[in-house]
C-alpha atoms as a PDB file:
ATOM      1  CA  UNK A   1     122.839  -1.449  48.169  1.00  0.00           C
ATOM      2  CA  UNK A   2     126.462  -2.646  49.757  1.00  0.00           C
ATOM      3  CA  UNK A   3     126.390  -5.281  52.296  1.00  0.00           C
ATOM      4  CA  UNK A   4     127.611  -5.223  55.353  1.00  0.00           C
ATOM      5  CA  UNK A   5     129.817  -8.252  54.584  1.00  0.00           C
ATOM      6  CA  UNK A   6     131.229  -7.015  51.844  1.00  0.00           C
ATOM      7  CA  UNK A   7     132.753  -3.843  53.760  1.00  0.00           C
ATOM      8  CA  UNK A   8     136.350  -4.818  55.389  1.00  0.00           C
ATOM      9  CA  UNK A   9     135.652  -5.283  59.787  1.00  0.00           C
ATOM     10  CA  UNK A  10     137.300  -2.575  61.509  1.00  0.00           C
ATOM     11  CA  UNK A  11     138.797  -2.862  64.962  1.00  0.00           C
ATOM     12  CA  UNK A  12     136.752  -0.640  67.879  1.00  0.00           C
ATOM     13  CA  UNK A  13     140.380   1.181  68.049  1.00  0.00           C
ATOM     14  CA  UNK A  14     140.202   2.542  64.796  1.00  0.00           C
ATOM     15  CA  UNK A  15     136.928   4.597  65.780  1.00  0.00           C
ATOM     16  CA  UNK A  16     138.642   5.844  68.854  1.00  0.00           C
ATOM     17  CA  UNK A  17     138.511   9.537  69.623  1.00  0.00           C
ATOM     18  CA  UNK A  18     139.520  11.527  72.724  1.00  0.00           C
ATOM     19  CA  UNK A  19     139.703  14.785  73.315  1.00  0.00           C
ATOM     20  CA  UNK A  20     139.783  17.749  76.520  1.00  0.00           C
ATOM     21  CA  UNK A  21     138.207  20.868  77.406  1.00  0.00           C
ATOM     22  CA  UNK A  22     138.576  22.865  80.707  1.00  0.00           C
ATOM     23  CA  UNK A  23     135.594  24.084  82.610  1.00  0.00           C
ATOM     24  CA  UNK A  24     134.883  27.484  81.997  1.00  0.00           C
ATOM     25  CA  UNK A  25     132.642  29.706  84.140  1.00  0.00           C
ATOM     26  CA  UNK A  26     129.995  29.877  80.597  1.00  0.00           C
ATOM     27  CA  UNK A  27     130.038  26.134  81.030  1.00  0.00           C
ATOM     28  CA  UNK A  28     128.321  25.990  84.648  1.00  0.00           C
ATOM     29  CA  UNK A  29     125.309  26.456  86.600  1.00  0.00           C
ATOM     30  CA  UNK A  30     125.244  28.642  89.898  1.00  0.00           C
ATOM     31  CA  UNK A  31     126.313  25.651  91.935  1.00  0.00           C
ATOM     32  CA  UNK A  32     129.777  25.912  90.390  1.00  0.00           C
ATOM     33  CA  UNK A  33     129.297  22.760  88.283  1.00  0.00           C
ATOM     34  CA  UNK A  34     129.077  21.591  84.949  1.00  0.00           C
ATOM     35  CA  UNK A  35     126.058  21.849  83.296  1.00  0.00           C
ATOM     36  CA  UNK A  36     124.746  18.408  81.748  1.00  0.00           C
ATOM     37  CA  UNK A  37     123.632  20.214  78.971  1.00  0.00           C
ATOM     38  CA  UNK A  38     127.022  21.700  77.907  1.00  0.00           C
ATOM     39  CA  UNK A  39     128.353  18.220  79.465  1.00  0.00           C
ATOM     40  CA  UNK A  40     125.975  16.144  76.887  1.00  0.00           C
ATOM     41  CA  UNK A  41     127.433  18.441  73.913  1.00  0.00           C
ATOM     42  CA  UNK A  42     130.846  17.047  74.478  1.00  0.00           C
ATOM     43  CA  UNK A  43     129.830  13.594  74.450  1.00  0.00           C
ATOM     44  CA  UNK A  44     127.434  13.855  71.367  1.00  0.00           C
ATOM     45  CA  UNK A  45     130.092  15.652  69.430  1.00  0.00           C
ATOM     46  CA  UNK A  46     132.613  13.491  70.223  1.00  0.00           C
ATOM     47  CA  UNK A  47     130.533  10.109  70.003  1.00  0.00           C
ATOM     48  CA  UNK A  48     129.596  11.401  66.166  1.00  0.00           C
ATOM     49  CA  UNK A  49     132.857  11.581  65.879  1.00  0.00           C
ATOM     50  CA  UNK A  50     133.809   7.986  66.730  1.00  0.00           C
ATOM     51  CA  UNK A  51     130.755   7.454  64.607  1.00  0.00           C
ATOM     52  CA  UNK A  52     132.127   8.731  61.254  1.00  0.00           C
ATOM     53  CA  UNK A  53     135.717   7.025  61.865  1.00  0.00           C
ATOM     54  CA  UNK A  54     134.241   3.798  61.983  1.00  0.00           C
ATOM     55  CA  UNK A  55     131.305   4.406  59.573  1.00  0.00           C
ATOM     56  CA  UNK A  56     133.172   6.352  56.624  1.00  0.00           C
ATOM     57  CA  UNK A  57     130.029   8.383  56.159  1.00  0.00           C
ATOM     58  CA  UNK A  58     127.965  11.076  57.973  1.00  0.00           C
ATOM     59  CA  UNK A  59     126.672   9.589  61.226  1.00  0.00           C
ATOM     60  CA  UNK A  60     123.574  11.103  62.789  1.00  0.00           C
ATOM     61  CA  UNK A  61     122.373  11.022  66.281  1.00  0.00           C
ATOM     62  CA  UNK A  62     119.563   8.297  66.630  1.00  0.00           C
ATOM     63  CA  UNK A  63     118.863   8.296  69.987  1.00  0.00           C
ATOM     64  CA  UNK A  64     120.806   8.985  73.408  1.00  0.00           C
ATOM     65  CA  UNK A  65     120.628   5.672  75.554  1.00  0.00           C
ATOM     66  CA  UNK A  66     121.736   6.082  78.343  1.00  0.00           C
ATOM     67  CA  UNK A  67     123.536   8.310  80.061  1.00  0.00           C
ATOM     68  CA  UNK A  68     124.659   8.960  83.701  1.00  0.00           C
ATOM     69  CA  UNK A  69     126.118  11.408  85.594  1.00  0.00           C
ATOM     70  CA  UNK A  70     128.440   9.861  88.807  1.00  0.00           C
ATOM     71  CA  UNK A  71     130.245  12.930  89.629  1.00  0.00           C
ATOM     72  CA  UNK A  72     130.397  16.508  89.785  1.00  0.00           C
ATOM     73  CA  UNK A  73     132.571  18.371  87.360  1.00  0.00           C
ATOM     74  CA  UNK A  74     133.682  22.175  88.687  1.00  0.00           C
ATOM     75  CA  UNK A  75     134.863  25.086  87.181  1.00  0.00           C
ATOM     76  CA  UNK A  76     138.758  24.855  86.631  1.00  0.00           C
ATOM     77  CA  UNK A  77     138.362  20.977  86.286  1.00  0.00           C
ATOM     78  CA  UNK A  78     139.936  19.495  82.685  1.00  0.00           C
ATOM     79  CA  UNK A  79     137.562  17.286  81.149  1.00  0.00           C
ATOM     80  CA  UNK A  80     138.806  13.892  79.503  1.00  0.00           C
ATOM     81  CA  UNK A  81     136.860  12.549  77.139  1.00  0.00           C
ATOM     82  CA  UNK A  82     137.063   9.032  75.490  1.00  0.00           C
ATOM     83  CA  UNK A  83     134.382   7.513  72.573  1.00  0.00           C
ATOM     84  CA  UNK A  84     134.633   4.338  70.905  1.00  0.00           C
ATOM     85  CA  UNK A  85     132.344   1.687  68.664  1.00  0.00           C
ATOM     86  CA  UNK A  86     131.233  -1.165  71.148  1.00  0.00           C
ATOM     87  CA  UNK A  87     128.575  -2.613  68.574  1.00  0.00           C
ATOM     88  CA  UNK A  88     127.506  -1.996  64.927  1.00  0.00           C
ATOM     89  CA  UNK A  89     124.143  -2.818  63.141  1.00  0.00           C
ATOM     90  CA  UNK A  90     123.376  -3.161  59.497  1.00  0.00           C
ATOM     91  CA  UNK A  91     123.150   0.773  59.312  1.00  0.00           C
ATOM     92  CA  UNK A  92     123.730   1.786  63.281  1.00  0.00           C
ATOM     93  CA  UNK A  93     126.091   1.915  65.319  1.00  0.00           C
ATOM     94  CA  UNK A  94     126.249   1.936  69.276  1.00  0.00           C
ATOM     95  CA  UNK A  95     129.162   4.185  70.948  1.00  0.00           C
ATOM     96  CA  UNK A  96     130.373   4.751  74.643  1.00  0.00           C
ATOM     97  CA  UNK A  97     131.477   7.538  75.716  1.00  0.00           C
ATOM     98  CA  UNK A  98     133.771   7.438  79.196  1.00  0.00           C
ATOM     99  CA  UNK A  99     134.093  11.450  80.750  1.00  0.00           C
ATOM    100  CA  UNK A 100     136.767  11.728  83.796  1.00  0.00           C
ATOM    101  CA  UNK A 101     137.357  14.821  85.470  1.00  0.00           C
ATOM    102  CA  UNK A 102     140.985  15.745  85.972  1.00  0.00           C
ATOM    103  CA  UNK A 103     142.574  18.068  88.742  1.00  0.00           C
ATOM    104  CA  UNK A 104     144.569  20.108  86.227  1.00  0.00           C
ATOM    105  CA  UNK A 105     147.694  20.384  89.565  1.00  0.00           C
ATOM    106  CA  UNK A 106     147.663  16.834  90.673  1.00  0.00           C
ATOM    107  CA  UNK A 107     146.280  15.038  87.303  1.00  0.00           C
ATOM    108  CA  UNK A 108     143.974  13.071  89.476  1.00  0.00           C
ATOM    109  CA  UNK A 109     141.279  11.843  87.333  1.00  0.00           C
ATOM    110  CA  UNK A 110     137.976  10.553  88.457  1.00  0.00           C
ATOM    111  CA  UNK A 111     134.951   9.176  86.558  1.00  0.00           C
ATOM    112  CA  UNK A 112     132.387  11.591  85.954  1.00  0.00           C
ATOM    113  CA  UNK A 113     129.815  10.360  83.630  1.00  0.00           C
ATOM    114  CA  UNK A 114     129.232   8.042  81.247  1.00  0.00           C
ATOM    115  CA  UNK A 115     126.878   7.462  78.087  1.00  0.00           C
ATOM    116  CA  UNK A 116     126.148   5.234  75.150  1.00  0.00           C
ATOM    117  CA  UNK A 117     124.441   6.932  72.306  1.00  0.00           C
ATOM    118  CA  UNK A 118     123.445   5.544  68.773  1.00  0.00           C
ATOM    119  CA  UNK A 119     123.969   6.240  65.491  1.00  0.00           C
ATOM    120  CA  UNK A 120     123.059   5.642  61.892  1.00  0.00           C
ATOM    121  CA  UNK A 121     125.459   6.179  58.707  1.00  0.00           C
ATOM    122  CA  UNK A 122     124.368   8.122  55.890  1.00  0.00           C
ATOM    123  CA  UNK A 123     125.419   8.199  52.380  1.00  0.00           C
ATOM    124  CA  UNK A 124     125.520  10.946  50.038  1.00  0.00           C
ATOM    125  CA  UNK A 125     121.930  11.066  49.607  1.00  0.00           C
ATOM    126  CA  UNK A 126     120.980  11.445  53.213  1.00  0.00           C
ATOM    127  CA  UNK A 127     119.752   7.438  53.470  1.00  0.00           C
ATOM    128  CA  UNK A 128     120.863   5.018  55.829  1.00  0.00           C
ATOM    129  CA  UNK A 129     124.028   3.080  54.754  1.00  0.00           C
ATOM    130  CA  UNK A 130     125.783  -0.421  55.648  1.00  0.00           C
ATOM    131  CA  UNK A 131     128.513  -0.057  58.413  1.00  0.00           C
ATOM    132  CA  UNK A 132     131.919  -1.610  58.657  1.00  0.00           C
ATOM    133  CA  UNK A 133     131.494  -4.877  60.856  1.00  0.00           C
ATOM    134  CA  UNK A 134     133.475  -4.817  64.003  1.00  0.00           C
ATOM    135  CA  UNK A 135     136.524  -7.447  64.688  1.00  0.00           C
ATOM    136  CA  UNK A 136     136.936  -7.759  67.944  1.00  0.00           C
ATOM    137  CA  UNK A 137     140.168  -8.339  69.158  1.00  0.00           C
ATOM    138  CA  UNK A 138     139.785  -8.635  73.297  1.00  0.00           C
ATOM    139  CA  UNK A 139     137.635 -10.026  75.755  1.00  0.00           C
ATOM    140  CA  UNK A 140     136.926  -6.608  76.619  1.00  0.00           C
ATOM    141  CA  UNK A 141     136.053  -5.538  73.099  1.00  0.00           C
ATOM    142  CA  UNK A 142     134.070  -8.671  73.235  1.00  0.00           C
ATOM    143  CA  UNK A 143     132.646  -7.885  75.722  1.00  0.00           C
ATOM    144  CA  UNK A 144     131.704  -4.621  74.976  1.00  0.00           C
ATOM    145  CA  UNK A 145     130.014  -5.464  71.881  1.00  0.00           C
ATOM    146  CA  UNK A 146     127.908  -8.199  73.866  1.00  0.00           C
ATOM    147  CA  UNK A 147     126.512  -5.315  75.951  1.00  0.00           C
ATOM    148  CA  UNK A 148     125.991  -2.918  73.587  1.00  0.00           C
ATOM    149  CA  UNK A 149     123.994  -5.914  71.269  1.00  0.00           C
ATOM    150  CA  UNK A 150     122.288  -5.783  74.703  1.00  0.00           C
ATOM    151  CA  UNK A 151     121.390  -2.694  75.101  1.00  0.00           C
ATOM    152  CA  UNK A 152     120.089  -2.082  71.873  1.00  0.00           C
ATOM    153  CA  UNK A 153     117.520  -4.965  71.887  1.00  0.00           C
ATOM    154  CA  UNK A 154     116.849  -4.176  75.200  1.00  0.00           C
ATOM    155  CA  UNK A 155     115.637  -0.747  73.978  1.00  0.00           C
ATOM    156  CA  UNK A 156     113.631  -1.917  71.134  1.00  0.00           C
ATOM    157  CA  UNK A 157     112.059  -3.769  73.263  1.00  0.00           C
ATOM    158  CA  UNK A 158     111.133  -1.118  75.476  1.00  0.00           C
ATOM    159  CA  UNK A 159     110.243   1.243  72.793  1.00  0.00           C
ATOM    160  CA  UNK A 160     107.607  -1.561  71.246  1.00  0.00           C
ATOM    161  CA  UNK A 161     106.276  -2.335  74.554  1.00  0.00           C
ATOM    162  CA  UNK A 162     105.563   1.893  75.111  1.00  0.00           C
ATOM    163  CA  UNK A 163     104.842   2.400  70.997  1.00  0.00           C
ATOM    164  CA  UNK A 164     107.402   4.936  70.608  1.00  0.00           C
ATOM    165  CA  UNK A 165     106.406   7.179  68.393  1.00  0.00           C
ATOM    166  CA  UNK A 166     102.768   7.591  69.185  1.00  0.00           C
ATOM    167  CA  UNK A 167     101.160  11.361  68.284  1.00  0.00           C
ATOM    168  CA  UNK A 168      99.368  11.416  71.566  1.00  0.00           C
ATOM    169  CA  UNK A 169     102.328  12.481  73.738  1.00  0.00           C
END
């Protein structure tokens, strides 16, 4: 199997991915807003996305991490969404997803939600595969992959402390 060091580091830019959708009446609940479901399609689509950029292979959804919704998107809005690397494993890979709402006749845009979500590369026989290495250029990338190393052993953490994974649930 490759090593990780042997693969050439990529920069989190070269992963990056954004793309829009407007808010369409099939895409909201009776309140008038976006549904998180439809909402959490978007950013898992686009986050694999980012995924296989950086990755080179098929990325798969591993878990979603975290996630928060901060405010309301309604029908009519634009949606803006932005995904990039912060942190890569051996085989995973952590990526943040930024969604901002955007009055389509003033092109105000707010912060709606945000997410990190985690993913594993695959090669052609389905099995997990090394990952490009990150070079991080900026404080903020540097930053960014700080708190997405974080996050993840913060998580596996948690999930030994619960047993994820237990049949009993």
């Amino acid at each position: 199997m490759m090593n990780t060091n042997d693969l050439p580091a990529k920069s989190p830019r070269d992963s990056a991915v954004e793309t829009r959708h407007l808010v369409l009446p099939n895409d909201a609940n009776h309140y008038g807003t976006a549904f998180g479901g439809a909402i959490m399609s978007w950013i898992d689509s686009i986050a694999a996305m980012s995924a296989q950029r950086h990755s080179g292979h098929e990325a798969v959804t591993a878990s979603i991490d975290r996630i928060n919704f901060i405010t309301p998107i309604q029908i009519g809005d634009h949606v803006n969404l932005k995904a990039m690397v912060n942190y890569v494993g051996t085989t995973s890979m952590e990526v943040g997803v930024q969604v901002n709402r955007e009055n389509p006749y003033t092109g105000e845009m707010v912060r709606a939600t945000t997410a990190y979500l985690s993913f594993v590369a695959l090669d052609s026989n389905k099995k997990p595969c090394p990952v490009p290495p990150l070079r991080l250029d900026s404080e903020l990338e540097k930053r960014r992959f700080a708190e997405g190393k974080l996050r993840i052993e913060m998580a596996k953490e948690f999930a030994a402390r619960i047993k994820v994974g237990r049949k009993d649930i």
